[in-house]
C-alpha atoms as a PDB file:
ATOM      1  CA  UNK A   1     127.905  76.573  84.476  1.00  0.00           C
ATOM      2  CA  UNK A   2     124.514  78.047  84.489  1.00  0.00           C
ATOM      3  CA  UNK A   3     122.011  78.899  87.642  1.00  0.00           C
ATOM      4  CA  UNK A   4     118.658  78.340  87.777  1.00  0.00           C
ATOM      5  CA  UNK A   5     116.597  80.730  89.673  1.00  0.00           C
ATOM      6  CA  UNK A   6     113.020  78.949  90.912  1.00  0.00           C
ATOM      7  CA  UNK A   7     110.516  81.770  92.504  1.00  0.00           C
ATOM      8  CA  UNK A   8     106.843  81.058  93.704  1.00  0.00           C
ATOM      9  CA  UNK A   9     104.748  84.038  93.092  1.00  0.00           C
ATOM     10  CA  UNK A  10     100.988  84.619  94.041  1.00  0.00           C
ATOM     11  CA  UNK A  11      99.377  88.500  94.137  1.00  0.00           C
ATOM     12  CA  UNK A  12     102.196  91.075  95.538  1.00  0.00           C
ATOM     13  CA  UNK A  13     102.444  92.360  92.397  1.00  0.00           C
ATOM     14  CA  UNK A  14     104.978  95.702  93.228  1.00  0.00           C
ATOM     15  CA  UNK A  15     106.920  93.944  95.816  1.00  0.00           C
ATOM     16  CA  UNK A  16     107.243  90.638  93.322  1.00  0.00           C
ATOM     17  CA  UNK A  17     108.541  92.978  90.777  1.00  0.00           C
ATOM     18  CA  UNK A  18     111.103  94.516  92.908  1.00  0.00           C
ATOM     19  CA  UNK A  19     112.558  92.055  93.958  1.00  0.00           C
ATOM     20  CA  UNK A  20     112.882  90.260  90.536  1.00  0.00           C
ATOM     21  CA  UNK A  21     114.436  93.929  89.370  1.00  0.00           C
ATOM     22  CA  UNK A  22     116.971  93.700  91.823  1.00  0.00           C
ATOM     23  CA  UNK A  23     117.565  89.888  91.607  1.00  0.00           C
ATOM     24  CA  UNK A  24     118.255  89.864  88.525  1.00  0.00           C
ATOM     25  CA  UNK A  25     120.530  92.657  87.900  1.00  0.00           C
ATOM     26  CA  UNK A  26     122.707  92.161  91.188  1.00  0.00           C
ATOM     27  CA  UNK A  27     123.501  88.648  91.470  1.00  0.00           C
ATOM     28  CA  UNK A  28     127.181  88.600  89.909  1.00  0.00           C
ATOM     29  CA  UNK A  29     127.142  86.469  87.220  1.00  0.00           C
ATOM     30  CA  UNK A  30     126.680  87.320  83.343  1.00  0.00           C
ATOM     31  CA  UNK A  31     123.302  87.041  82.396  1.00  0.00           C
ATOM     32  CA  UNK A  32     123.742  84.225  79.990  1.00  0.00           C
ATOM     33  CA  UNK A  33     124.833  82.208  82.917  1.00  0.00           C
ATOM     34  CA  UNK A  34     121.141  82.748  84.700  1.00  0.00           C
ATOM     35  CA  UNK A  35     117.689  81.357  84.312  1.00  0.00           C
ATOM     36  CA  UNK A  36     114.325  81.971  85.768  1.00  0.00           C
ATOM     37  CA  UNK A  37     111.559  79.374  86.092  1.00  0.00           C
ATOM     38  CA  UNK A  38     108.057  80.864  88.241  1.00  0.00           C
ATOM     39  CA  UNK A  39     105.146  79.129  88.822  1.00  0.00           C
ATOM     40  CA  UNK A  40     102.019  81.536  90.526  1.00  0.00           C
ATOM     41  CA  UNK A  41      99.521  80.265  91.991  1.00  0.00           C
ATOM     42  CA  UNK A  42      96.398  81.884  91.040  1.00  0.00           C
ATOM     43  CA  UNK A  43      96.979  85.250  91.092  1.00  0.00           C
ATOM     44  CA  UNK A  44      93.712  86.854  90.836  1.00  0.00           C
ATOM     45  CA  UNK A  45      95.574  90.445  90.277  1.00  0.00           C
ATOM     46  CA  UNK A  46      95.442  91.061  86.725  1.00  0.00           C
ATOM     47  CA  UNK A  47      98.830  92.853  86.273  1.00  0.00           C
ATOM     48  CA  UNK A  48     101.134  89.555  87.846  1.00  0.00           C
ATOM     49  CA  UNK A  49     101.133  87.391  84.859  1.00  0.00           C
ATOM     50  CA  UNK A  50     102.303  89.886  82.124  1.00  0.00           C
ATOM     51  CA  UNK A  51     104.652  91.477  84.973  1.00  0.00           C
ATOM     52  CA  UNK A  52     106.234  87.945  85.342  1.00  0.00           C
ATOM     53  CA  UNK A  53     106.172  87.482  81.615  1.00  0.00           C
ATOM     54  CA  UNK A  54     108.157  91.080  81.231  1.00  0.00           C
ATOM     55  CA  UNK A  55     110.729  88.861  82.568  1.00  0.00           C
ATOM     56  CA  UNK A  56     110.793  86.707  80.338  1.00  0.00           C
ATOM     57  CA  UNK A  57     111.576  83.523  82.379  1.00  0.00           C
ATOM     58  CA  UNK A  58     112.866  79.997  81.350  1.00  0.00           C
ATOM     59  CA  UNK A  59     109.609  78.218  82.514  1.00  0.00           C
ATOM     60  CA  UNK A  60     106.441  79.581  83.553  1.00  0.00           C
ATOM     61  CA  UNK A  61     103.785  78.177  85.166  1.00  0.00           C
ATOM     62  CA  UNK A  62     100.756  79.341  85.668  1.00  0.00           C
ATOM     63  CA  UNK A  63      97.730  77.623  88.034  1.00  0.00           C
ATOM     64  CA  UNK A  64      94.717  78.451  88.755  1.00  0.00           C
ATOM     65  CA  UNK A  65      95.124  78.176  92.252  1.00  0.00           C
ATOM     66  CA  UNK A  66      97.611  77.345  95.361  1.00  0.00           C
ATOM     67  CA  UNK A  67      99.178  73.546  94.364  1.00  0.00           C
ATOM     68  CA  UNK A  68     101.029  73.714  97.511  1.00  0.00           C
ATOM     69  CA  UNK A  69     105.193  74.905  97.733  1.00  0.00           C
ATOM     70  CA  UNK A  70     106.510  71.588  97.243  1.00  0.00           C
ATOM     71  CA  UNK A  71     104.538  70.463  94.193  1.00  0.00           C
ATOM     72  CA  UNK A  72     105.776  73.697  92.654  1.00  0.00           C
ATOM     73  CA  UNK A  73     109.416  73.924  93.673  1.00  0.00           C
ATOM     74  CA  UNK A  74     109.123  70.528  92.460  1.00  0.00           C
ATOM     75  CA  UNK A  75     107.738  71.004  88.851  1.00  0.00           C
ATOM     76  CA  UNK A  76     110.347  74.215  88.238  1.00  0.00           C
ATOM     77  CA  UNK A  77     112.780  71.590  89.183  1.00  0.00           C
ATOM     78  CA  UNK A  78     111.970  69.392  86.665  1.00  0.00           C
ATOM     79  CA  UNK A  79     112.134  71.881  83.531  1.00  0.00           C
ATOM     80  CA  UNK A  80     115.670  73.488  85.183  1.00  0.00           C
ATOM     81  CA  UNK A  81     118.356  72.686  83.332  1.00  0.00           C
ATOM     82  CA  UNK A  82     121.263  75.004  85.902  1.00  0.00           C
ATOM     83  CA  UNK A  83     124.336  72.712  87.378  1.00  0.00           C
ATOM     84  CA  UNK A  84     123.524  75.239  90.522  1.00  0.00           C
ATOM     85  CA  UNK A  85     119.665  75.915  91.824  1.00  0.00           C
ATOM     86  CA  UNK A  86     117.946  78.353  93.447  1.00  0.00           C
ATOM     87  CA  UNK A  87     114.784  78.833  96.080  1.00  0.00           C
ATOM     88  CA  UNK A  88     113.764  82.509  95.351  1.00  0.00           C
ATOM     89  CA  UNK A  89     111.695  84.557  97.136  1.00  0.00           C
ATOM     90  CA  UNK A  90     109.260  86.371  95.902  1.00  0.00           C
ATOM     91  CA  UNK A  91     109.489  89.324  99.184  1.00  0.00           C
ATOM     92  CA  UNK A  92     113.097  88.549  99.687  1.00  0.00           C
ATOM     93  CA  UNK A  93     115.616  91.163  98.084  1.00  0.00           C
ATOM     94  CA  UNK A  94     118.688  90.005  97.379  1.00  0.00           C
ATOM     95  CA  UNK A  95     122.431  91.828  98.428  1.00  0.00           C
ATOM     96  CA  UNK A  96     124.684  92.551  95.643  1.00  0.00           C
ATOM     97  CA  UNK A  97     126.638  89.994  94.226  1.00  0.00           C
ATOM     98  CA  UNK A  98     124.663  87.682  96.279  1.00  0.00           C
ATOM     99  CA  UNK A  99     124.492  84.452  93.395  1.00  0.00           C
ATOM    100  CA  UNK A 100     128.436  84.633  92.809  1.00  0.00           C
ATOM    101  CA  UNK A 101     129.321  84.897  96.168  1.00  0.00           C
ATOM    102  CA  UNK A 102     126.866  81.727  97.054  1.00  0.00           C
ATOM    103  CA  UNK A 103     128.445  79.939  93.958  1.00  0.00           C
ATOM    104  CA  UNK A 104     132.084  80.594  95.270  1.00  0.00           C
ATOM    105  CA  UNK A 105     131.581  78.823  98.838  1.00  0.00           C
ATOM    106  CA  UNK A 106     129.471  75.837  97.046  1.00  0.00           C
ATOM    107  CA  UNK A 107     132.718  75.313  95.512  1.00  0.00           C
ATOM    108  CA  UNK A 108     135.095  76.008  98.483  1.00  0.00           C
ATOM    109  CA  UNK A 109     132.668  74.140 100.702  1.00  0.00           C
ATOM    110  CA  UNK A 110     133.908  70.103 100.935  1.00  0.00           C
ATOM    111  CA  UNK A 111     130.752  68.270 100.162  1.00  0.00           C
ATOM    112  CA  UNK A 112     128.712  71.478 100.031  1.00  0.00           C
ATOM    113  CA  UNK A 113     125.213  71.204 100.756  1.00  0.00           C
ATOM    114  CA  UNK A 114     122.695  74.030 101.216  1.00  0.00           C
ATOM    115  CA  UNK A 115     124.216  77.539 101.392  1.00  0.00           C
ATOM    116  CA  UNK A 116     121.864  80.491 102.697  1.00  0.00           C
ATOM    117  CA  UNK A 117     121.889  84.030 102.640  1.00  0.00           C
ATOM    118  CA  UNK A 118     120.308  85.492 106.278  1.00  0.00           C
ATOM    119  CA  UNK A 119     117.444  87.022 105.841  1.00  0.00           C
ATOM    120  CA  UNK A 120     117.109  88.157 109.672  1.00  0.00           C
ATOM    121  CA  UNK A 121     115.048  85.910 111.227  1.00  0.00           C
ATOM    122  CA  UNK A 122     115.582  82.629 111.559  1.00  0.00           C
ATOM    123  CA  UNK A 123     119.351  83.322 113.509  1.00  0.00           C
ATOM    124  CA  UNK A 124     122.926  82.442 111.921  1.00  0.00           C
ATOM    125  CA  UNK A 125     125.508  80.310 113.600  1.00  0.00           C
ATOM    126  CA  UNK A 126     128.599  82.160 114.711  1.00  0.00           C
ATOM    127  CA  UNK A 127     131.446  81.614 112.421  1.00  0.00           C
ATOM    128  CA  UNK A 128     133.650  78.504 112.321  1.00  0.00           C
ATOM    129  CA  UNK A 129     135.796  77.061 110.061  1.00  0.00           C
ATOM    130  CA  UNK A 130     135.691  73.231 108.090  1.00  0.00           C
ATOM    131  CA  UNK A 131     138.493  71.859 105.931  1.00  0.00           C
ATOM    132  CA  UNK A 132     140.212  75.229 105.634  1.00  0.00           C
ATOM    133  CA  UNK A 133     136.961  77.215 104.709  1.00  0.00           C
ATOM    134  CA  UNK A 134     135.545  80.232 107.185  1.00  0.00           C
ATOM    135  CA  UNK A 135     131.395  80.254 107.443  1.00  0.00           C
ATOM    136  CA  UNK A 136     128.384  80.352 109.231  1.00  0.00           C
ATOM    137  CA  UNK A 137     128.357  76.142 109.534  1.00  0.00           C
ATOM    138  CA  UNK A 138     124.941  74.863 110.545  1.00  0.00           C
ATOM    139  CA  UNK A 139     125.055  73.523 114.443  1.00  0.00           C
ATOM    140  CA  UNK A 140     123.126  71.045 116.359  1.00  0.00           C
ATOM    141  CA  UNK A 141     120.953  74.056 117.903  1.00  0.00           C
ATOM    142  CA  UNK A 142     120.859  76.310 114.654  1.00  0.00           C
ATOM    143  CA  UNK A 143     120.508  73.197 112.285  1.00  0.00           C
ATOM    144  CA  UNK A 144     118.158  74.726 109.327  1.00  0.00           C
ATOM    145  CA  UNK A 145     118.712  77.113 106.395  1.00  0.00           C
ATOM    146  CA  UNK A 146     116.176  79.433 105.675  1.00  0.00           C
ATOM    147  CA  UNK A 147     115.126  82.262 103.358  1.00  0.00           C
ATOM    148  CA  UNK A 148     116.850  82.134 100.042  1.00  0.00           C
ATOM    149  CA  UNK A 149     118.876  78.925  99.266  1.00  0.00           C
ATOM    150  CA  UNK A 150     121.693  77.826  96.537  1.00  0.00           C
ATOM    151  CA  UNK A 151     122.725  74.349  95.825  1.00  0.00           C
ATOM    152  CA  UNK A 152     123.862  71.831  93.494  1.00  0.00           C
ATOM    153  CA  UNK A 153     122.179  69.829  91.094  1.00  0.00           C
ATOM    154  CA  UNK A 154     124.252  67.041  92.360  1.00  0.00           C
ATOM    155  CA  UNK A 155     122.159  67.230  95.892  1.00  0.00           C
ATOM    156  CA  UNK A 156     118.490  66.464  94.494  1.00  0.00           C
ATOM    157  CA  UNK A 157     120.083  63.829  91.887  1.00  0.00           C
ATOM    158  CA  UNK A 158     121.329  61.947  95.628  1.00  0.00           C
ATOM    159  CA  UNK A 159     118.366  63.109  97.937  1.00  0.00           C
ATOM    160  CA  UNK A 160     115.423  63.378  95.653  1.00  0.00           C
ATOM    161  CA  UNK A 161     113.862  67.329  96.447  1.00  0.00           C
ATOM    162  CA  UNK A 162     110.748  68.333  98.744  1.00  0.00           C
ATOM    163  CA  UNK A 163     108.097  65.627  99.850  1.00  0.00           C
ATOM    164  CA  UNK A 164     104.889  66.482  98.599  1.00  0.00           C
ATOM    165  CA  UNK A 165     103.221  65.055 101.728  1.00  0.00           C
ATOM    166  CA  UNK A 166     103.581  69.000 103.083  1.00  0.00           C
ATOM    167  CA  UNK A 167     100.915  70.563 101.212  1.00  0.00           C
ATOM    168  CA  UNK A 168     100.091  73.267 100.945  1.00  0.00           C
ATOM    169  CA  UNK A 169     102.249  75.572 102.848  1.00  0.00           C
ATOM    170  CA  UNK A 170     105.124  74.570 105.396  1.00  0.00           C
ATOM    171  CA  UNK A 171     107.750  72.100 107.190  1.00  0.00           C
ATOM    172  CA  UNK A 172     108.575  70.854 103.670  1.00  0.00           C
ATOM    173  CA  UNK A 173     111.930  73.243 103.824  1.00  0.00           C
ATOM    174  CA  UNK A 174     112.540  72.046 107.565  1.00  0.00           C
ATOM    175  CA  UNK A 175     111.955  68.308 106.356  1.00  0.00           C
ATOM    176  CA  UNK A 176     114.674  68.894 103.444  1.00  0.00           C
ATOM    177  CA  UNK A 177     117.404  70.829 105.377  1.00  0.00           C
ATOM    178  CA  UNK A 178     117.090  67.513 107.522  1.00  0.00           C
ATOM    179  CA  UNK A 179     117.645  65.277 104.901  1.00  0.00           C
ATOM    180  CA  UNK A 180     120.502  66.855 103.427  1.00  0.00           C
ATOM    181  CA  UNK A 181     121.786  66.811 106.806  1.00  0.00           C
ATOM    182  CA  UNK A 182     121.882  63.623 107.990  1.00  0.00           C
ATOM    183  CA  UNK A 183     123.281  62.603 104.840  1.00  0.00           C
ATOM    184  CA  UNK A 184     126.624  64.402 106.141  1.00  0.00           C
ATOM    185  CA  UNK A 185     126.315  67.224 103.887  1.00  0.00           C
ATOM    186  CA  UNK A 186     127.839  70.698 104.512  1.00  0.00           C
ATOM    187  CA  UNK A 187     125.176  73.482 104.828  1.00  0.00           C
ATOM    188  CA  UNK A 188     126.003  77.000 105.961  1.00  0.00           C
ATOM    189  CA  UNK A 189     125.026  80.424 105.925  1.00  0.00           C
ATOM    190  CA  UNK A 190     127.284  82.806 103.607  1.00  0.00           C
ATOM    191  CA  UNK A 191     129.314  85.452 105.167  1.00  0.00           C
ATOM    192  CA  UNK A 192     129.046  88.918 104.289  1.00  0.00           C
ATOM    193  CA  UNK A 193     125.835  88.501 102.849  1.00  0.00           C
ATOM    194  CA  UNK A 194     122.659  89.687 104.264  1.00  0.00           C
ATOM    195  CA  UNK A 195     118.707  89.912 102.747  1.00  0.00           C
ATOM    196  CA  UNK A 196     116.138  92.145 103.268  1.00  0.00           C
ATOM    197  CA  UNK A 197     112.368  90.712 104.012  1.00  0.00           C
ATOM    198  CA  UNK A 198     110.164  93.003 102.799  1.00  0.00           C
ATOM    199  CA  UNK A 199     106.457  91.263 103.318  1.00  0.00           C
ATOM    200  CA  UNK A 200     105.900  88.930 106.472  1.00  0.00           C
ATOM    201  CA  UNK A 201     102.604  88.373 105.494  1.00  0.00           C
ATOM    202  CA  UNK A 202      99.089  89.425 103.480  1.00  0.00           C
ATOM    203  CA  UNK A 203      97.113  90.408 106.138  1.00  0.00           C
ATOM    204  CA  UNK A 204      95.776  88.763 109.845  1.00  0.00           C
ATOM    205  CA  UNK A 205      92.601  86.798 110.152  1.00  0.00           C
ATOM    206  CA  UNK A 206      92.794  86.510 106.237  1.00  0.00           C
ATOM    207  CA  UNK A 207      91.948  83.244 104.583  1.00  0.00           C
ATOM    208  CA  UNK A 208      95.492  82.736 103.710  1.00  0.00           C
ATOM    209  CA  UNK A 209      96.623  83.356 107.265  1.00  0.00           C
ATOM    210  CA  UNK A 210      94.156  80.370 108.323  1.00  0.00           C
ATOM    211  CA  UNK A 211      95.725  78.353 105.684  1.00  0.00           C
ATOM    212  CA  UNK A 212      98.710  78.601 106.806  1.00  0.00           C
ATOM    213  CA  UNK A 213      98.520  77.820 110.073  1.00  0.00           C
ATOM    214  CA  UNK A 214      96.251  74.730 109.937  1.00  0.00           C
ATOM    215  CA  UNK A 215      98.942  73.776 106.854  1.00  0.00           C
ATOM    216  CA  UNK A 216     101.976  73.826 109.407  1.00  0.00           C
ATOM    217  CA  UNK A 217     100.007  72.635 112.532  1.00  0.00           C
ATOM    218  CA  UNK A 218      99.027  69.801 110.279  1.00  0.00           C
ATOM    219  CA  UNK A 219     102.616  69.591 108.660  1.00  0.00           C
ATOM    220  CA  UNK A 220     104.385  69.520 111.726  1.00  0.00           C
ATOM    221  CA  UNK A 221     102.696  66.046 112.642  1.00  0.00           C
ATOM    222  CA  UNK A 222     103.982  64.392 109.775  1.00  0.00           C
ATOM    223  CA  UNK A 223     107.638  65.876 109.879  1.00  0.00           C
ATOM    224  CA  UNK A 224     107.755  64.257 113.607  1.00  0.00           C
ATOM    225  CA  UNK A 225     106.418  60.925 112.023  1.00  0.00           C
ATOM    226  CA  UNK A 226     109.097  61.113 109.229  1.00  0.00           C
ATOM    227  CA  UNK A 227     111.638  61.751 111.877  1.00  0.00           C
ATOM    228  CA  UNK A 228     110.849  58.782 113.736  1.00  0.00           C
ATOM    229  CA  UNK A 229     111.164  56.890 110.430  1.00  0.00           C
ATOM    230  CA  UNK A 230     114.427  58.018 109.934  1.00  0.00           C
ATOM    231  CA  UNK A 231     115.439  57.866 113.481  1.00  0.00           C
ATOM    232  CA  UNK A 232     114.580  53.571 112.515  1.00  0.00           C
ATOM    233  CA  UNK A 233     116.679  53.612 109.398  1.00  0.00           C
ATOM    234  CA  UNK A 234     114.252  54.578 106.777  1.00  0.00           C
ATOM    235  CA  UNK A 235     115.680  56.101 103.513  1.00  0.00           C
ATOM    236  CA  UNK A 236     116.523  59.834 103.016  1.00  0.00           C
ATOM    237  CA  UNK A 237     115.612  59.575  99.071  1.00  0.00           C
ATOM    238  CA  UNK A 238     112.647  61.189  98.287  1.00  0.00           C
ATOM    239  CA  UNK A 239     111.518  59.629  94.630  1.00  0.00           C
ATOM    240  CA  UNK A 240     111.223  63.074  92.152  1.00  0.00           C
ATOM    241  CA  UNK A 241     107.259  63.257  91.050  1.00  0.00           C
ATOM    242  CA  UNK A 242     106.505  62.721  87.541  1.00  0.00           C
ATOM    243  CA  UNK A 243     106.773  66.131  85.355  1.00  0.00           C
ATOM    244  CA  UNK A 244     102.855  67.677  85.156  1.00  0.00           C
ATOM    245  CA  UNK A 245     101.277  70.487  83.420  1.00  0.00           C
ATOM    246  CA  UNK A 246      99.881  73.501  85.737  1.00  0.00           C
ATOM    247  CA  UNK A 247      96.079  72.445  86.626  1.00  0.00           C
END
């Protein structure tokens, strides 16, 4: 069994590096069992790459600029190789034993689908209980996982991963957890386990804060028009992009 751990990085060079310290050392499992793959995205701050690199990761991909989250969670994907994946953040520091823990329910979980760790924002359903098995189950009002998520291989081989139709920033997280659960599977938030959100953002009235909000105003419109599609009986299987080198 081995774990694949894919992180997006761009700038935040101490926080990045804190939070790979921590993820890296805590997560429960022997380190043979763990990989990392991280693509950045044009860091123009000269100490990221050959912080990253310290690391010495699986995969790394470098660009010379923002290819958009679901190109790059996309293209780590492809050169994984873990029977269990992970979305990392790259502000997002991780509880201890946080990996084995999320591993354990995957397993306990009947027809486990995306298991989260709270990061304190999004909210967590209350407990409940399926097939035996205590957690925080998704509900019809609290029906996304956010922040860091583990899952199987097993789910992209079925679903396909993120659409690349959300670019560059937004929904395409949203537009998954939907997918993977209206094809009946089992997504939850682990018990016990909380994150800690260190960054919300990189300033106000930036350039990147105008990105990202035209990216999930414009985002938003096409997750409603994908709804609709699905609402008709189009197919939840998202075709995998080919494999690319960084541009």
């Amino acid at each position: 069994m081995l774990a694949s751990l894919m992180m997006i990085s761009w700038e935040r060079h101490d926080v990045t590096k804190r939070v790979l310290e921590k993820s890296l050392s805590n997560h429960g499992l022997p380190q043979s069992m763990v990989e990392l793959l991280v693509c950045d995205q044009g860091s123009t701050d000269q100490r990221v790459v050959p912080m990253i690199e310290g690391f010495r990761p699986a995969y790394f991909r470098r660009n010379s600029g923002n290819e958009g989250c679901a190109h790059s969670f996309n293209q780590l994907y492809l050169r994984s190789t873990g029977e269990f994946l992970v979305l990392m953040g790259n502000d997002i520091e991780m509880p201890d034993g946080w990996l084995a823990k999320a591993v354990k329910y995957l397993e306990l979980v009947p027809n486990s689908g995306l298991a989260a760790i709270d990061w304190g924002h999004s909210g967590v359903p209350p407990l409940s209980t399926k097939c035996g098995v205590e957690a925080h189950f998704l509900t019809p009002t609290l029906n996304r996982c956010f922040g860091v998520t583990v899952f199987r291989r097993s789910l992209i081989e079925a679903l396909g991963f993120f659409e690349e139709c959300y670019g560059p920033y937004g929904i395409e997280d949203s537009s998954w957890n939907e997918r993977v659960n209206r094809a009946g599977y089992n997504s939850f938030y682990v018990p016990g386990l909380k994150s800690r959100h260190l960054v919300h953002d990189v300033g106000e009235r930036t350039e990147y804060r105008r990105m990202k909000d035209e990216s999930l105003s414009r985002n938003a419109a096409i997750f409603s028009e994908r709804v609709r599609a699905w609402d008709a009986g189009a197919s939840l299987v998202e075709p995998l992009p080919p494999m690319r080198e960084p541009v």
